[in-house]
N, C-alpha and C. Protein backbone atom coordinates (compact mmCIF):
# COMPACT_ATOMS: atom_id res chain seq x y z
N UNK A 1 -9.67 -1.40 -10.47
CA UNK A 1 -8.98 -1.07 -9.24
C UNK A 1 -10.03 -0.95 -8.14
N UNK A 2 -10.43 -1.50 -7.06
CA UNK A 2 -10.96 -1.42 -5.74
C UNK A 2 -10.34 -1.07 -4.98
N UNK A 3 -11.20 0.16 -4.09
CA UNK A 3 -10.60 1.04 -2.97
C UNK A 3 -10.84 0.07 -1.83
N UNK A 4 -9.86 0.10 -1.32
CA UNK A 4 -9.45 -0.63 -0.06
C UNK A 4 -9.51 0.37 1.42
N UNK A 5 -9.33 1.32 1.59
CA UNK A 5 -9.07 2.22 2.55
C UNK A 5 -9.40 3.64 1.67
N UNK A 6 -9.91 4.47 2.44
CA UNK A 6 -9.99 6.37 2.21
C UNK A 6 -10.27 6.81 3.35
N UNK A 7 -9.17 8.16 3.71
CA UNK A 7 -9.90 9.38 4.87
C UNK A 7 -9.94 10.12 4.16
N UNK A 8 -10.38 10.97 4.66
CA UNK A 8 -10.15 12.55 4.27
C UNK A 8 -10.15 13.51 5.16
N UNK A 9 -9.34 14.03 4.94
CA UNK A 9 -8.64 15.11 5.92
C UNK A 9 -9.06 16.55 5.73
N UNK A 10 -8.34 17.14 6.86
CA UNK A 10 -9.11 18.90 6.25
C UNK A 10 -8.21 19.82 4.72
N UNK A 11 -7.44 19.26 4.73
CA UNK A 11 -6.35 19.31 4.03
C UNK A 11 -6.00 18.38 2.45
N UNK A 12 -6.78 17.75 2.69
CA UNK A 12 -6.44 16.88 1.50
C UNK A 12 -7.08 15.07 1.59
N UNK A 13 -6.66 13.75 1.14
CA UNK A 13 -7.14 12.69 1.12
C UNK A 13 -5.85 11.21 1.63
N UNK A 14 -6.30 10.65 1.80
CA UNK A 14 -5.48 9.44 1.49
C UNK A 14 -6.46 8.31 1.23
N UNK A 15 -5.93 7.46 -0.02
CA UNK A 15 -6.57 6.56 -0.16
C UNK A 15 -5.73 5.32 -0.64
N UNK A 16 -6.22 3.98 -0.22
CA UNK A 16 -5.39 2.91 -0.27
C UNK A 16 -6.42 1.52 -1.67
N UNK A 17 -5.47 1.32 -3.15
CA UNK A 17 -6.37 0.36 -3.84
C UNK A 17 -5.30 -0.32 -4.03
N UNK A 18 -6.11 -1.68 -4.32
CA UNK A 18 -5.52 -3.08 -4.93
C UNK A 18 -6.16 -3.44 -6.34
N UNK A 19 -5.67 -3.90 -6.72
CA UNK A 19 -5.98 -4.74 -8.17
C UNK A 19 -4.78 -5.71 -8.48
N UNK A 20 -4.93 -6.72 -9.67
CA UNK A 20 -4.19 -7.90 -10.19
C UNK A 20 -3.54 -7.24 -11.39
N UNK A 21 -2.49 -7.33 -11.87
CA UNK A 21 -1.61 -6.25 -12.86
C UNK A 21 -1.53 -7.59 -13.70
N UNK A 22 -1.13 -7.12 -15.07
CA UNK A 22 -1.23 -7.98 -16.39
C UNK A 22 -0.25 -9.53 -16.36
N UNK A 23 0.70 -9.17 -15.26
CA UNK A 23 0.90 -10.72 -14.64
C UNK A 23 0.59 -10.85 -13.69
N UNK A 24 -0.84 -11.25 -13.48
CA UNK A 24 -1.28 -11.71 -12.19
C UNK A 24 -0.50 -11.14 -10.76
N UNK A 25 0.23 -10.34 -10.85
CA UNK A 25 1.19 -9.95 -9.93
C UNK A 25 0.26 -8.97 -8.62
N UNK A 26 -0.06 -8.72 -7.48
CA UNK A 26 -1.02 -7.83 -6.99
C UNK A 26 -1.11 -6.69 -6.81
N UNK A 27 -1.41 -5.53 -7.00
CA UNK A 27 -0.75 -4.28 -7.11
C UNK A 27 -1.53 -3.42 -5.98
N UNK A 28 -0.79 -2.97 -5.19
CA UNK A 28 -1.54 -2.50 -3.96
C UNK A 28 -1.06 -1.00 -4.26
N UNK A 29 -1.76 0.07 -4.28
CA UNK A 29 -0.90 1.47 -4.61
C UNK A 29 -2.03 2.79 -3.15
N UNK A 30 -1.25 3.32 -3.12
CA UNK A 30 -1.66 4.46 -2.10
C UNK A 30 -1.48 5.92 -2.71
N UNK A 31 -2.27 6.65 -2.31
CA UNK A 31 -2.58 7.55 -2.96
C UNK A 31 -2.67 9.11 -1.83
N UNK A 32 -2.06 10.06 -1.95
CA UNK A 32 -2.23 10.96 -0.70
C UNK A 32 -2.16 12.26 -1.58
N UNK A 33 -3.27 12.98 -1.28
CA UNK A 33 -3.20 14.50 -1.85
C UNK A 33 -3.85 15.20 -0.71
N UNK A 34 -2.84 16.71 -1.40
CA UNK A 34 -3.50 18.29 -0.35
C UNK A 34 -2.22 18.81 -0.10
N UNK A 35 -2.74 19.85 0.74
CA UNK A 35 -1.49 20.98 1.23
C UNK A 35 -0.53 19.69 2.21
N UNK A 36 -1.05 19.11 2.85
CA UNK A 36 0.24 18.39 3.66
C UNK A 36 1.19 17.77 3.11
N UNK A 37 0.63 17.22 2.18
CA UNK A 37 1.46 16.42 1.08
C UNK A 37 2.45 17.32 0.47
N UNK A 38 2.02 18.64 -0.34
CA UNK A 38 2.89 19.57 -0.85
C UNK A 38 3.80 20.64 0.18
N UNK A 39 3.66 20.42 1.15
CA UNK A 39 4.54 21.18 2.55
C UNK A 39 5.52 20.20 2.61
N UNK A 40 5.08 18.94 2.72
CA UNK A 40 6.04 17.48 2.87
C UNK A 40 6.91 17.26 1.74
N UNK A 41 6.74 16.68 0.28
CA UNK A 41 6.95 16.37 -0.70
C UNK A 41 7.19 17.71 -1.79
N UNK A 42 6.58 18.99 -1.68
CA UNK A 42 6.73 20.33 -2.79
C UNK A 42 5.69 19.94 -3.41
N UNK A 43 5.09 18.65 -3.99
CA UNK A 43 3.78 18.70 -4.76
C UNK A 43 2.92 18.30 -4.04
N UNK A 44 1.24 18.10 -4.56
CA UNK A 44 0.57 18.31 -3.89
C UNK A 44 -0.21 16.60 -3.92
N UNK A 45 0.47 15.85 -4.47
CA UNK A 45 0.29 14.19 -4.80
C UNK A 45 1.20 13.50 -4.75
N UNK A 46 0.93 11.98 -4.26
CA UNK A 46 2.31 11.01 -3.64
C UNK A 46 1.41 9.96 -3.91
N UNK A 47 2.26 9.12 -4.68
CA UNK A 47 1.92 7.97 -5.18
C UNK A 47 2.64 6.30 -4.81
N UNK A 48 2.55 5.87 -3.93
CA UNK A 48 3.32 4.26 -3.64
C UNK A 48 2.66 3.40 -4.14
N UNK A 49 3.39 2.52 -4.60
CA UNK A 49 3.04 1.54 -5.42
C UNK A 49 4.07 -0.13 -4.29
N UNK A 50 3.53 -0.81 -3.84
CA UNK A 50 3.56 -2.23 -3.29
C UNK A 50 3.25 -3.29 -4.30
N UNK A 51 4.08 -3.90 -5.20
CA UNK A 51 3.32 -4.68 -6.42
C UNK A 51 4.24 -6.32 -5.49
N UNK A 52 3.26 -7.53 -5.33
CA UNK A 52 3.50 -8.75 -5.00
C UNK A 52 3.55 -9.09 -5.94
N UNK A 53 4.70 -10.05 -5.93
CA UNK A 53 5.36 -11.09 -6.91
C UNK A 53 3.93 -12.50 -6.84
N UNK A 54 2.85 -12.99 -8.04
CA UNK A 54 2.18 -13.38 -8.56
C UNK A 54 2.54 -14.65 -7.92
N UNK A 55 3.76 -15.54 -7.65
CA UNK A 55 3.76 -16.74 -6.81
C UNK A 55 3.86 -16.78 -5.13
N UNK A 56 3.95 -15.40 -4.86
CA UNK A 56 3.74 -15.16 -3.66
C UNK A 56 2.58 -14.21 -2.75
N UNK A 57 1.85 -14.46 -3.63
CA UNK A 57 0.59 -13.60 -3.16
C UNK A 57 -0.12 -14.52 -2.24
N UNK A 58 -0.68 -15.83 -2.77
CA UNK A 58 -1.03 -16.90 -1.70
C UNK A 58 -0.62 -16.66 0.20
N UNK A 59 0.89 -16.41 -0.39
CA UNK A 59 1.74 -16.47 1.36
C UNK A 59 1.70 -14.73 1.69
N UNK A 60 1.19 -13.83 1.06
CA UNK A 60 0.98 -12.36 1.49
C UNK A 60 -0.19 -12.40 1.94
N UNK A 61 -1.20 -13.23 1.37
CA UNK A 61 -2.49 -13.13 2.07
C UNK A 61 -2.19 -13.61 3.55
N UNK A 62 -1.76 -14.77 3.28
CA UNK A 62 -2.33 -15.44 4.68
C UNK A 62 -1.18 -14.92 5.65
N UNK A 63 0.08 -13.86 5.63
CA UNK A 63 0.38 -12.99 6.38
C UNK A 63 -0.05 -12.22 6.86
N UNK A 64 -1.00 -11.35 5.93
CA UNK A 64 -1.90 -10.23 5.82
C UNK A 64 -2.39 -10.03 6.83
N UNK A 65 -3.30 -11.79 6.61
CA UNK A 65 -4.64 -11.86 7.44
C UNK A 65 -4.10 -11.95 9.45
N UNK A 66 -2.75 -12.68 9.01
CA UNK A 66 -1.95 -12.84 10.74
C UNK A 66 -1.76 -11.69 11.26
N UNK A 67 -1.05 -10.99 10.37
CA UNK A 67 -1.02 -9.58 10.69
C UNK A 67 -2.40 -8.54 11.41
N UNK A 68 -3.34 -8.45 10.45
CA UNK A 68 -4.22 -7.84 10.45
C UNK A 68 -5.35 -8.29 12.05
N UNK A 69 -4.92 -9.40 12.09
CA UNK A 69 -5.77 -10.25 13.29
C UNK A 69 -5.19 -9.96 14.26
N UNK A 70 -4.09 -9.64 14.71
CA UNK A 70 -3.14 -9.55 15.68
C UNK A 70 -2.44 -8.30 15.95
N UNK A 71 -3.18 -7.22 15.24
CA UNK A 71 -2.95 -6.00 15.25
C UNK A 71 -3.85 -5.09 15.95
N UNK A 72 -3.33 -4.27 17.08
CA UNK A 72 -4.45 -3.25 17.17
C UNK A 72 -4.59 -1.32 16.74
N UNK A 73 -3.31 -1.60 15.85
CA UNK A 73 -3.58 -0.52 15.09
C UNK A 73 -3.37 -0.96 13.28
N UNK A 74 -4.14 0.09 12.62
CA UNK A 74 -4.55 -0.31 10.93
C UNK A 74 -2.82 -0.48 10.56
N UNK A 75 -2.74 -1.36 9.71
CA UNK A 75 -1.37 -1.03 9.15
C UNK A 75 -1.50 -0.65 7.66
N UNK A 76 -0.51 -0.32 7.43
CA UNK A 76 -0.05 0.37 6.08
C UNK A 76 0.46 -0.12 5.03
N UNK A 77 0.65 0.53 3.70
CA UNK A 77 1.52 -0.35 3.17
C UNK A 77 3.10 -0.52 3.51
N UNK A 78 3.45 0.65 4.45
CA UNK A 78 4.76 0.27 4.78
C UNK A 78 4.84 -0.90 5.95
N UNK A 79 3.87 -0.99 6.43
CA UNK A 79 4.07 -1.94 7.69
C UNK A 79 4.12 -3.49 6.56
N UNK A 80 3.16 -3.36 5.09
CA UNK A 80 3.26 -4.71 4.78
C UNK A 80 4.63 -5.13 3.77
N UNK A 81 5.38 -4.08 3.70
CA UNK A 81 6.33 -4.18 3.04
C UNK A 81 7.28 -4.57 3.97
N UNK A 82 7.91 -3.85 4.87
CA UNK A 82 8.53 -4.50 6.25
C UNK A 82 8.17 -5.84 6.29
N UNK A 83 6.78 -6.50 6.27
CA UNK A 83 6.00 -7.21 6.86
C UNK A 83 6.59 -8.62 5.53
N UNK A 84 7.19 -8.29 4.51
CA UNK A 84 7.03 -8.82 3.37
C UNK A 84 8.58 -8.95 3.58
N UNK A 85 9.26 -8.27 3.74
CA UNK A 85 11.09 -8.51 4.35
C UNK A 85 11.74 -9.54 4.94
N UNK A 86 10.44 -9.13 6.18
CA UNK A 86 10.49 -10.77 7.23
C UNK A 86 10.39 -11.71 6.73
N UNK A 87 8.94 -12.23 5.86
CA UNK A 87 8.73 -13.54 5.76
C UNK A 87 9.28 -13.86 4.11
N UNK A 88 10.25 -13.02 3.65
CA UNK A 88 10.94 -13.47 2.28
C UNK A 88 9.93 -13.62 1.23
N UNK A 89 8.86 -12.45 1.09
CA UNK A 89 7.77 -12.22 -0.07
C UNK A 89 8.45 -11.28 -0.80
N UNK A 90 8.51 -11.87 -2.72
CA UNK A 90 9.10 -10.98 -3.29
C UNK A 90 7.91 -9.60 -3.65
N UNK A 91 8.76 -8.81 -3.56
CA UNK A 91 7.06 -7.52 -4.37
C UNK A 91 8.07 -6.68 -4.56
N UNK A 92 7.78 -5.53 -5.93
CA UNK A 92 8.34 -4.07 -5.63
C UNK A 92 7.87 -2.85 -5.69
N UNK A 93 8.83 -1.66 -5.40
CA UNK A 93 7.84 -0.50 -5.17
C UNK A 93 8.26 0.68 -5.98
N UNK A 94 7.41 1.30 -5.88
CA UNK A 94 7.69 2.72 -6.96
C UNK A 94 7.04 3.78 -6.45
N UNK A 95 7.48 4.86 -5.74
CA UNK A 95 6.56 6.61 -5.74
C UNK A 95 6.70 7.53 -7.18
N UNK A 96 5.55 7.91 -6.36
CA UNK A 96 6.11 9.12 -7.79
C UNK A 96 5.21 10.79 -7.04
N UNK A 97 6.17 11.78 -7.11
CA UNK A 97 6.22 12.85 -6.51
C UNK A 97 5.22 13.86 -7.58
């Protein structure tokens, strides 16, 4: 798994990794702990999971990269899931509280 994104806050972390899952499929997951998280959610960890469908990763990149070029604020994984709606990329998602 390679970290893609981390802050850290006074309060706790967020951090953003990718890796390739046992079908080649891409698995992008986010990661957020601390008191904000458990004021927000009751626990103190939040887990999203963004997994791209393995024949459509090719056309997530080169969204990604449109996206990312043409952006002047960082986006998220919710912006690439939205972002994945539009241009008919299959992927799915999972939290866990």
């Amino acid at each position: 798994m390679e970290q893609i994104y981390r802050k850290e806050f006074p309060h706790g972390s967020h951090s953003v990794y990718g890796e390739y899952g046992i079908n080649r499929d891409l698995v992008l997951s986010s990661y957020h702990y601390g008191s904000d998280v458990e004021d927000f959610w009751g626990n103190d960890e939040y887990e999203y999971y963004l997994i791209i469908e393995k024949d459509d990763v090719p056309k997530f990149l080169l969204e990604s990269l449109i996206k990312g070029f043409n952006s002047e604020k960082k986006f998220t994984l919710h912006d690439l899931k939205e972002m994945c709606d539009k241009k008919e990329i299959k992927y799915t998602t999972t939290s866990y509280v």
